[in-house]
Protein backbone atom coordinates (compact mmCIF):
# COMPACT_ATOMS: atom_id res chain seq x y z
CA UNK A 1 14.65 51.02 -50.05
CA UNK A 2 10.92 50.74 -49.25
CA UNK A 3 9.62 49.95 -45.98
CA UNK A 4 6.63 47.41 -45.82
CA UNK A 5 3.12 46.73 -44.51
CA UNK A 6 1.33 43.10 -44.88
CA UNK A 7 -2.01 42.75 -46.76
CA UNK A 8 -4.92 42.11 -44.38
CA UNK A 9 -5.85 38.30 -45.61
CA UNK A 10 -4.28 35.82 -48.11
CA UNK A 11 -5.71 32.49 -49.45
CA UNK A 12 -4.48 29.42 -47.66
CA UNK A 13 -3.81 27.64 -50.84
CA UNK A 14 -1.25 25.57 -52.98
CA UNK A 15 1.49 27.95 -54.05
CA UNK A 16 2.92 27.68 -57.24
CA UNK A 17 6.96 28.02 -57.92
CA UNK A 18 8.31 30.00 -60.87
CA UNK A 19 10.66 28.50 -63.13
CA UNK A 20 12.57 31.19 -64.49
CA UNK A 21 14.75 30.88 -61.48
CA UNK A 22 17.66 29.15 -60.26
CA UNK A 23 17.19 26.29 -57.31
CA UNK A 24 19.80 23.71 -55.61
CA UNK A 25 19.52 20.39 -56.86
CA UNK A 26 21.48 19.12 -54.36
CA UNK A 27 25.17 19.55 -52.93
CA UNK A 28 27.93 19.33 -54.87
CA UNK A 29 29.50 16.25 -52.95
CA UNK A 30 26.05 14.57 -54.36
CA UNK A 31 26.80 15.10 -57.95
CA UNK A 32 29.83 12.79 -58.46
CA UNK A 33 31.12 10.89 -61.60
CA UNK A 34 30.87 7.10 -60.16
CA UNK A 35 26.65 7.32 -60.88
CA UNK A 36 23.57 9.21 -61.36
CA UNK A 37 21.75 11.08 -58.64
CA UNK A 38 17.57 11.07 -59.55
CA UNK A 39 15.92 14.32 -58.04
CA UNK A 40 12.36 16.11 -58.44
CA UNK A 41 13.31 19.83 -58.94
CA UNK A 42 9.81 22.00 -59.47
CA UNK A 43 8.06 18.67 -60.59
CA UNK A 44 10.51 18.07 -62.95
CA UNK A 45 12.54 14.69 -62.19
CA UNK A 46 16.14 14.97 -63.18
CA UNK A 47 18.88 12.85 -63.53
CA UNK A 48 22.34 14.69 -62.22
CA UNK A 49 25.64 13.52 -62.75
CA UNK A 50 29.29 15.02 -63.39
CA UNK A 51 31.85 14.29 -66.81
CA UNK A 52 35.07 13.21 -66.05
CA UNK A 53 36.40 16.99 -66.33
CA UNK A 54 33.73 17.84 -63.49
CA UNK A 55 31.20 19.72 -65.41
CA UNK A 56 27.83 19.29 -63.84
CA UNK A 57 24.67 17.85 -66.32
CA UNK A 58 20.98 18.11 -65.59
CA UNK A 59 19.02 15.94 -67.41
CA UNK A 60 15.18 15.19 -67.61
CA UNK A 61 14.99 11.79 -66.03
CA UNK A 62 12.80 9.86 -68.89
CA UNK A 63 14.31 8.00 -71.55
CA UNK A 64 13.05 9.42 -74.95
CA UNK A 65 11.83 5.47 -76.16
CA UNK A 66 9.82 4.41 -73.19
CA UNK A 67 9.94 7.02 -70.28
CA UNK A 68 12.52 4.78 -68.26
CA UNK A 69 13.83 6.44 -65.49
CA UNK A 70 17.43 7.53 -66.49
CA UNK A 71 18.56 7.73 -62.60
CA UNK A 72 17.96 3.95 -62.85
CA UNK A 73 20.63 4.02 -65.03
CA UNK A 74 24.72 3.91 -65.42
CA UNK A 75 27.67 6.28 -66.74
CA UNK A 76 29.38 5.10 -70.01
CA UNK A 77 31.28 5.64 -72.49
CA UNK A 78 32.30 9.39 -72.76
CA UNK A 79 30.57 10.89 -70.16
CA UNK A 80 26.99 9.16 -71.32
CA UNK A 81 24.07 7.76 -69.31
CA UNK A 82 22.94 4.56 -70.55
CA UNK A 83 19.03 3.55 -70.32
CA UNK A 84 18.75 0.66 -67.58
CA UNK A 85 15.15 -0.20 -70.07
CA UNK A 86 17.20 -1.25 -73.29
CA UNK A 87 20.95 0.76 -73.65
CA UNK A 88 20.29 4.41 -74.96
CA UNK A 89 22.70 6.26 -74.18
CA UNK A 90 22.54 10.25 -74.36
CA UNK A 91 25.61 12.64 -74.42
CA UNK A 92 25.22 15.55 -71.89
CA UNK A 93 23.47 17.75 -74.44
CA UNK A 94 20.33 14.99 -73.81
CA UNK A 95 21.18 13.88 -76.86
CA UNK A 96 20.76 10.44 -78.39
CA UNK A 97 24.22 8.57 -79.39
CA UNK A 98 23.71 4.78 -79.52
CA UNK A 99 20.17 2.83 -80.54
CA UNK A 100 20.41 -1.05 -79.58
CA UNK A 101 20.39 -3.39 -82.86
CA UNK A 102 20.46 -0.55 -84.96
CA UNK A 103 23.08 1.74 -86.76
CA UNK A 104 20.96 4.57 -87.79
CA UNK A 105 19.73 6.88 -84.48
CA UNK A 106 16.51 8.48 -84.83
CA UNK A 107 17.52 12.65 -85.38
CA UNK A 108 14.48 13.49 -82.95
CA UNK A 109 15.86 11.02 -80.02
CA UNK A 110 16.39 13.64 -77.66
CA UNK A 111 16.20 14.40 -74.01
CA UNK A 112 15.85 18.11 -72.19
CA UNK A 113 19.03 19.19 -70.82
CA UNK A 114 19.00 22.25 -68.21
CA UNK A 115 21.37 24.88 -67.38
CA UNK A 116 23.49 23.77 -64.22
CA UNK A 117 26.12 26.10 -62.57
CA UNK A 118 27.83 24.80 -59.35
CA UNK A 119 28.76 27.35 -56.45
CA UNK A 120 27.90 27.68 -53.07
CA UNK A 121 28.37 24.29 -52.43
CA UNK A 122 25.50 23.32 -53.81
CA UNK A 123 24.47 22.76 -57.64
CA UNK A 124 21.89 25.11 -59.21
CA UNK A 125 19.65 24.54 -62.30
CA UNK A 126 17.19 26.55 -64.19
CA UNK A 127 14.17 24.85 -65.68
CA UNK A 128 12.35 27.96 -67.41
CA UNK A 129 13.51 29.81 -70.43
CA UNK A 130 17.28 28.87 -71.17
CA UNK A 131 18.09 32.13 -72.74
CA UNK A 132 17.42 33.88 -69.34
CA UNK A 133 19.71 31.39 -67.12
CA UNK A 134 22.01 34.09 -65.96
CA UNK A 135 24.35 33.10 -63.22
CA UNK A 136 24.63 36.54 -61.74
CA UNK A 137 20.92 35.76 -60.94
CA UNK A 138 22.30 33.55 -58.24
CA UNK A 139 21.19 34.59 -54.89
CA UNK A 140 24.59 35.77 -52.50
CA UNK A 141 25.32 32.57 -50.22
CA UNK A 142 29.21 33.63 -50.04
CA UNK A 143 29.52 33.19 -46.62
CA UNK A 144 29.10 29.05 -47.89
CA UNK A 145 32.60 28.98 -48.78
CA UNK A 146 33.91 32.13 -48.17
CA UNK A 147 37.48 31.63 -45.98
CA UNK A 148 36.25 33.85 -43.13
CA UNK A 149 33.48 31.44 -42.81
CA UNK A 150 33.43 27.48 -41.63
CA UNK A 151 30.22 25.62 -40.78
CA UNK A 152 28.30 22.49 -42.51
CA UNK A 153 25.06 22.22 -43.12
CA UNK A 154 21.97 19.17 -44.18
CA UNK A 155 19.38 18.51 -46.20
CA UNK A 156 15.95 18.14 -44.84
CA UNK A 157 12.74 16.56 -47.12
CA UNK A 158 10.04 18.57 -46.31
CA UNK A 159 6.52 17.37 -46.28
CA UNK A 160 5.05 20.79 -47.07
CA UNK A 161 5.21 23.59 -49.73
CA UNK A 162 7.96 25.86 -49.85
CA UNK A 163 6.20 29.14 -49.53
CA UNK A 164 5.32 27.40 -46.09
CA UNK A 165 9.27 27.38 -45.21
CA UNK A 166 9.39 30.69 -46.60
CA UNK A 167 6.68 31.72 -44.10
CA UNK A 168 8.63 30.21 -41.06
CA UNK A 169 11.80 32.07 -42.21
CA UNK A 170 10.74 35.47 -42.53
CA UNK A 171 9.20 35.36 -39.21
CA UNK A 172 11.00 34.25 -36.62
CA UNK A 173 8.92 35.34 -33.52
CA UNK A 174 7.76 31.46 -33.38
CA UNK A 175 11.44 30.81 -32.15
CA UNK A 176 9.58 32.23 -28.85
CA UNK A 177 7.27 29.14 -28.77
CA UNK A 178 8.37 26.72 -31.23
CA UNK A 179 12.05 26.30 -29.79
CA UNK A 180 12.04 27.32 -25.85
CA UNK A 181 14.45 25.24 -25.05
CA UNK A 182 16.86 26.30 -27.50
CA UNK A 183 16.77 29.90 -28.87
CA UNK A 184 13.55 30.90 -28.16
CA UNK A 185 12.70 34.12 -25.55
CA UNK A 186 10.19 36.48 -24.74
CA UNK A 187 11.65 39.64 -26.08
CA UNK A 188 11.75 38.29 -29.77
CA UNK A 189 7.94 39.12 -29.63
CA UNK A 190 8.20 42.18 -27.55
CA UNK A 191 11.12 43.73 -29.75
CA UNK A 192 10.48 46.22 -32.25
CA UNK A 193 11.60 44.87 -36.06
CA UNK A 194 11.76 46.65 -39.47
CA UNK A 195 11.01 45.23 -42.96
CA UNK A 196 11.98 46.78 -46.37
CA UNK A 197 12.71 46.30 -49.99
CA UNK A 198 16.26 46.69 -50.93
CA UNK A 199 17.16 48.30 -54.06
CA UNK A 200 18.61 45.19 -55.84
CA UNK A 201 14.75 43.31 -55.00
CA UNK A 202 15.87 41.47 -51.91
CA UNK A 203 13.77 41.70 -48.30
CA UNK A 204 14.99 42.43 -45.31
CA UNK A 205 13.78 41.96 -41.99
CA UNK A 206 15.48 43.34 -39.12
CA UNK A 207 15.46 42.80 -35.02
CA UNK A 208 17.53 44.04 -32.60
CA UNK A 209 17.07 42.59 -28.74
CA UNK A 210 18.96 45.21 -26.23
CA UNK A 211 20.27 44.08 -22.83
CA UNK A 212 18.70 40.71 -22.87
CA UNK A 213 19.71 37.40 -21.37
CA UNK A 214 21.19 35.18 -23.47
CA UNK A 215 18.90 31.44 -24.68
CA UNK A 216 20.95 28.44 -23.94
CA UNK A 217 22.41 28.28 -27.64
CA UNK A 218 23.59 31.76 -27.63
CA UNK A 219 24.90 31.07 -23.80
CA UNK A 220 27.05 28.13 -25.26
CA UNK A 221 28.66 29.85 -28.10
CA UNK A 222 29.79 33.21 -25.87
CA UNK A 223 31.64 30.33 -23.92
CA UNK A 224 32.93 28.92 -26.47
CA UNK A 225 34.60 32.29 -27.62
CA UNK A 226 34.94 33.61 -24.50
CA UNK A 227 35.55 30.66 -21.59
CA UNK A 228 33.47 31.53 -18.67
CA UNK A 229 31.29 33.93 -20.49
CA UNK A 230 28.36 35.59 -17.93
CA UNK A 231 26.11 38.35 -18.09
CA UNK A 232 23.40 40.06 -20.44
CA UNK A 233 23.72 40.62 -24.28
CA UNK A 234 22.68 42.44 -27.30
CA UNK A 235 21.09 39.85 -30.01
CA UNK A 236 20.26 40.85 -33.72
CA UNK A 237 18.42 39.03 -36.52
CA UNK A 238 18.40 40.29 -39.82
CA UNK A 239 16.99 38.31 -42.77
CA UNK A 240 17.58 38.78 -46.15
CA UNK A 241 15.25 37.15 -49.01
CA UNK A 242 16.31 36.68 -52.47
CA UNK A 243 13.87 35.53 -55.32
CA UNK A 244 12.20 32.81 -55.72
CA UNK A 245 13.43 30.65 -52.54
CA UNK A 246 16.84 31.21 -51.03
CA UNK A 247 16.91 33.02 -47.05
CA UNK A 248 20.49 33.94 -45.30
CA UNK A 249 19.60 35.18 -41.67
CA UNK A 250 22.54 36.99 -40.04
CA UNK A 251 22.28 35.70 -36.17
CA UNK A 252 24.44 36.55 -33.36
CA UNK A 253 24.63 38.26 -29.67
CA UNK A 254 27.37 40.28 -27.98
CA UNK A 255 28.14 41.59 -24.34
CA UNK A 256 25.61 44.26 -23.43
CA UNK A 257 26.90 47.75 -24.25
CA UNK A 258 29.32 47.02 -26.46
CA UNK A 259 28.59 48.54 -29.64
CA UNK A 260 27.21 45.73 -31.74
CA UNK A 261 23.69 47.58 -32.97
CA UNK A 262 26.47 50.07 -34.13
CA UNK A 263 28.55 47.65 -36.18
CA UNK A 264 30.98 46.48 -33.19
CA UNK A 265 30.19 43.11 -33.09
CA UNK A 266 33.98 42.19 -31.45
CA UNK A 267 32.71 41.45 -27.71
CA UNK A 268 30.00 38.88 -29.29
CA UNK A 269 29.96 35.77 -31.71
CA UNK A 270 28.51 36.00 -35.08
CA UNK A 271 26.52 33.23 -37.67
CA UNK A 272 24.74 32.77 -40.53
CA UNK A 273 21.62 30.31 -41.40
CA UNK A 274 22.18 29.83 -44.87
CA UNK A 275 18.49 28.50 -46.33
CA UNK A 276 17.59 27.58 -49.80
CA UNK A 277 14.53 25.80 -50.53
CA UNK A 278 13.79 23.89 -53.36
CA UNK A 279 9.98 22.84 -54.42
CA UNK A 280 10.30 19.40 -54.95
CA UNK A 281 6.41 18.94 -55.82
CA UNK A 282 3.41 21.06 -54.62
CA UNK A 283 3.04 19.17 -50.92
CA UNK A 284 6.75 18.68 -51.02
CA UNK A 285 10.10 20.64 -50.76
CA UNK A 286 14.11 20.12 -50.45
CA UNK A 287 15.06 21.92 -47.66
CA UNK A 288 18.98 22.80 -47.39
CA UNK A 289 20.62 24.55 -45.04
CA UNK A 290 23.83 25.37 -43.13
CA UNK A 291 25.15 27.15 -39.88
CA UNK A 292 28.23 29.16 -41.04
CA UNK A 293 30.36 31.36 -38.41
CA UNK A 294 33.20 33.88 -38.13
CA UNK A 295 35.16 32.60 -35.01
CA UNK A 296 37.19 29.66 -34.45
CA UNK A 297 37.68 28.70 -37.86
CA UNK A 298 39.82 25.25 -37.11
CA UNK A 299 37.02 23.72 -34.90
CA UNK A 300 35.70 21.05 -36.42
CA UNK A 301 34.14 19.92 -32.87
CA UNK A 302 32.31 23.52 -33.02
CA UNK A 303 31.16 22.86 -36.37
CA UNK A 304 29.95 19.54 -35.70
CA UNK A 305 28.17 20.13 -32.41
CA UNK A 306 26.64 23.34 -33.99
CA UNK A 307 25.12 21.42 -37.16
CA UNK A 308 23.55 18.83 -34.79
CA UNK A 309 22.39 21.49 -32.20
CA UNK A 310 20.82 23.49 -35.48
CA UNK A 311 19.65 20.05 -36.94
CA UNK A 312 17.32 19.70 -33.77
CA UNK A 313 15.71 23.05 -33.69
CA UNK A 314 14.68 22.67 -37.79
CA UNK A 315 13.43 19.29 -36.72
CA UNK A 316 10.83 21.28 -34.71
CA UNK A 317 10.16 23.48 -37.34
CA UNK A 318 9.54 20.66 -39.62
CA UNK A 319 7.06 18.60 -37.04
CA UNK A 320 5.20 22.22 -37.26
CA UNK A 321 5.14 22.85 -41.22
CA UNK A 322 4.14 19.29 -41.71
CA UNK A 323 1.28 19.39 -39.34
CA UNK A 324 0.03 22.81 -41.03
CA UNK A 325 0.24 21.50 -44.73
CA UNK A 326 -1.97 18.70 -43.58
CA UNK A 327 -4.25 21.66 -41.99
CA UNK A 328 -4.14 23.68 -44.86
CA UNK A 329 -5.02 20.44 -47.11
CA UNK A 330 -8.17 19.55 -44.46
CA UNK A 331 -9.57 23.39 -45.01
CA UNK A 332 -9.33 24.15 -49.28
CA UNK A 333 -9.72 27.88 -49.49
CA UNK A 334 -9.10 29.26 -45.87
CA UNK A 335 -8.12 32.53 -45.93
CA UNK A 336 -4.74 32.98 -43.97
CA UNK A 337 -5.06 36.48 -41.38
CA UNK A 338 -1.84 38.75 -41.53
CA UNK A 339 -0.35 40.06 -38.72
CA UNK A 340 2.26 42.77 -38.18
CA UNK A 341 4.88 39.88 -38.05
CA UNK A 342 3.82 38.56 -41.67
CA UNK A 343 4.92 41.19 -43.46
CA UNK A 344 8.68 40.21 -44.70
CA UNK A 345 6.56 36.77 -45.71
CA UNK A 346 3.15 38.79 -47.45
CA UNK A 347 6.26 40.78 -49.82
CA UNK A 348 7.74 37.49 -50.54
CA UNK A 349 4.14 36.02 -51.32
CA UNK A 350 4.24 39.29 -53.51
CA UNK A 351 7.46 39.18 -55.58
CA UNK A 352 6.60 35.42 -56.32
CA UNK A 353 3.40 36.73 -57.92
CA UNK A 354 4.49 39.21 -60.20
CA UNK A 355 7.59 36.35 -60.98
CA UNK A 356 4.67 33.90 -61.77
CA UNK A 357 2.65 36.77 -63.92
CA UNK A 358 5.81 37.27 -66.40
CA UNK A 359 6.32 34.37 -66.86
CA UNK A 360 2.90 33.80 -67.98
CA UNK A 361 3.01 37.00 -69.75
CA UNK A 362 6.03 35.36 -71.65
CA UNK A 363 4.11 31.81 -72.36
């Protein structure tokens, strides 16, 4: 473990995304066998579908003949996508089985086809180096479908870069300003927080709020655990960051006094913001997310109510992003000042670096 301090000044600039990496495509409920679902992962449009036996397929969205989009297209056959242009159709390997008004198919008619894997709830594909698509590279989202967890989640299309969303993530003293209203208080500022480099090369970011009031989100899930709820609480944030673009923040408060900064969270409730963001193009991003919990599991009302409550505070954040890509866009080669607060974000901006340098190296 290796505790952190940010770099002084970094570039306001475009920032590039790695491919060697696994990002969401989309959910899985997306991904179905009755069409194709088109989707720019890492400026690479795909087309996604599922064979009749549910495997997942990703791939490139350009017909081999003329460059027509395969999305536009339909399922055939045995699990084939047909060109809507003039009738290829390509097996799940990308590659070409059926030319029109012709027997013989041209050997080179091919097609990319990416590693997929589907957990989480979501479907995953790697667009670098196939040999190095390792699923245990996945980042830990358990808590997704785990059956101590329930909660539901969106998708939101960013009009910014994702190291932008990564920013807002690993910082959350904005919440102070941003969302007022909502979750947002003084002492997430004035509390002390402590960022560090796990041994298996995630980030974490840790803040602990003692003997605080609780914000009105907080207020309304104490009551709904425990009816009639009053009184002061201890709240926690700890984010963890896995390469290149996935962030799970463990959220919660508990009565004052009660043990929770020493593991007893049983007098409080508890949540996760599961985040994974996906660059869709430089200026552009796929933005999923969900609020998980640990306490009444058979609520779909909770889950509901707390996926539209959570659904309005990112719409805030995304009003803010969008305005500062447009900044950042008005002002080529501002340099960004770091504060204390930036450091979980300056070792992100770090580990995507050295991700982007090998894979260079490699090329």
């Amino acid at each position: 473990m290796t505790t952190l301090q940010p770099e002084r000044t970094v570039t306001a600039t475009i920032f590039p995304h790695p491919l060697n990496a696994w990002y969401a495509a989309g959910w899985d409920h997306e991904v179905t066998t009755r069409g194709v679902l088109g989707r720019t992962v890492a400026g690479k449009p795909l087309a996604l579908y599922r064979t009749s036996d549910g495997r997942t397929v990703a791939l490139a969205d350009a017909c081999w003949h003329r460059l027509a989009p395969l999305s536009m297209g339909r399922l055939v056959g045995n699990d084939e996508i047909q060109c809507p242009y003039h009738g290829l159709r390509y097996d799940s390997a990308g590659r070409c089985t059926q030319m029109p008004a012709q027997e013989t198919v041209n050997p080179s008619a091919m097609v990319p086809s990416y590693p997929t894997v589907e957990r989480y709830r979501y479907v995953w594909v790697w667009l670098g180096d196939p040999t190095l698509a390792d699923p245990a590279k996945l980042p830990d989202m358990h808590q997704m479908d785990h059956p101590d967890w329930a909660g539901d989640g969106l998708t939101i299309e960013a009009r910014c870069n994702y190291q932008l969303v990564l920013d807002n993530l690993m910082d959350l003293t904005h919440e102070e300003f941003v969302h007022g209203s909502t979750i947002g208080q003084a002492e997430l500022s004035e509390s002390e927080f402590h960022t560090r480099r796990e041994d298996d090369g995630s980030v974490t970011v840790e803040r602990w709020m003692r003997d605080v009031e609780p914000p009105p989100f907080w207020l309304g899930n104490m009551r709904d655990r425990f009816p009639g709820f009053t009184g002061r609480v201890d709240r926690w944030q700890i984010i963890h960051y896995y390469a290149p673009s996935t962030i799970c923040i463990d959220v919660g408060v508990a009565k004052a006094g009660t043990g929770a900064p020493q593991g007893d969270r049983s007098q409080g409730v508890n949540g996760y913001v599961m985040n994974t963001i996906t660059p869709e193009t430089d200026r552009t991003s796929h933005y999923f997310w969900a609020f998980m919990r640990n306490y009444r599991l058979d609520s779909q009302l909770i889950t509901t109510r707390l996926r539209d409550g959570v659904q309005g505070v990112f719409a805030e954040d995304e009003a803010m992003l969008t305005a500062q890509q447009a900044a950042i866009d008005a002002n080529p080669g501002h340099e960004f000042y770091s504060l204390n607060i930036d450091a979980g974000g300056m070792w992100v901006r770090r580990i995507l670096d050295r991700m982007l340098e090998a894979e260079q190296a490699r090329r």
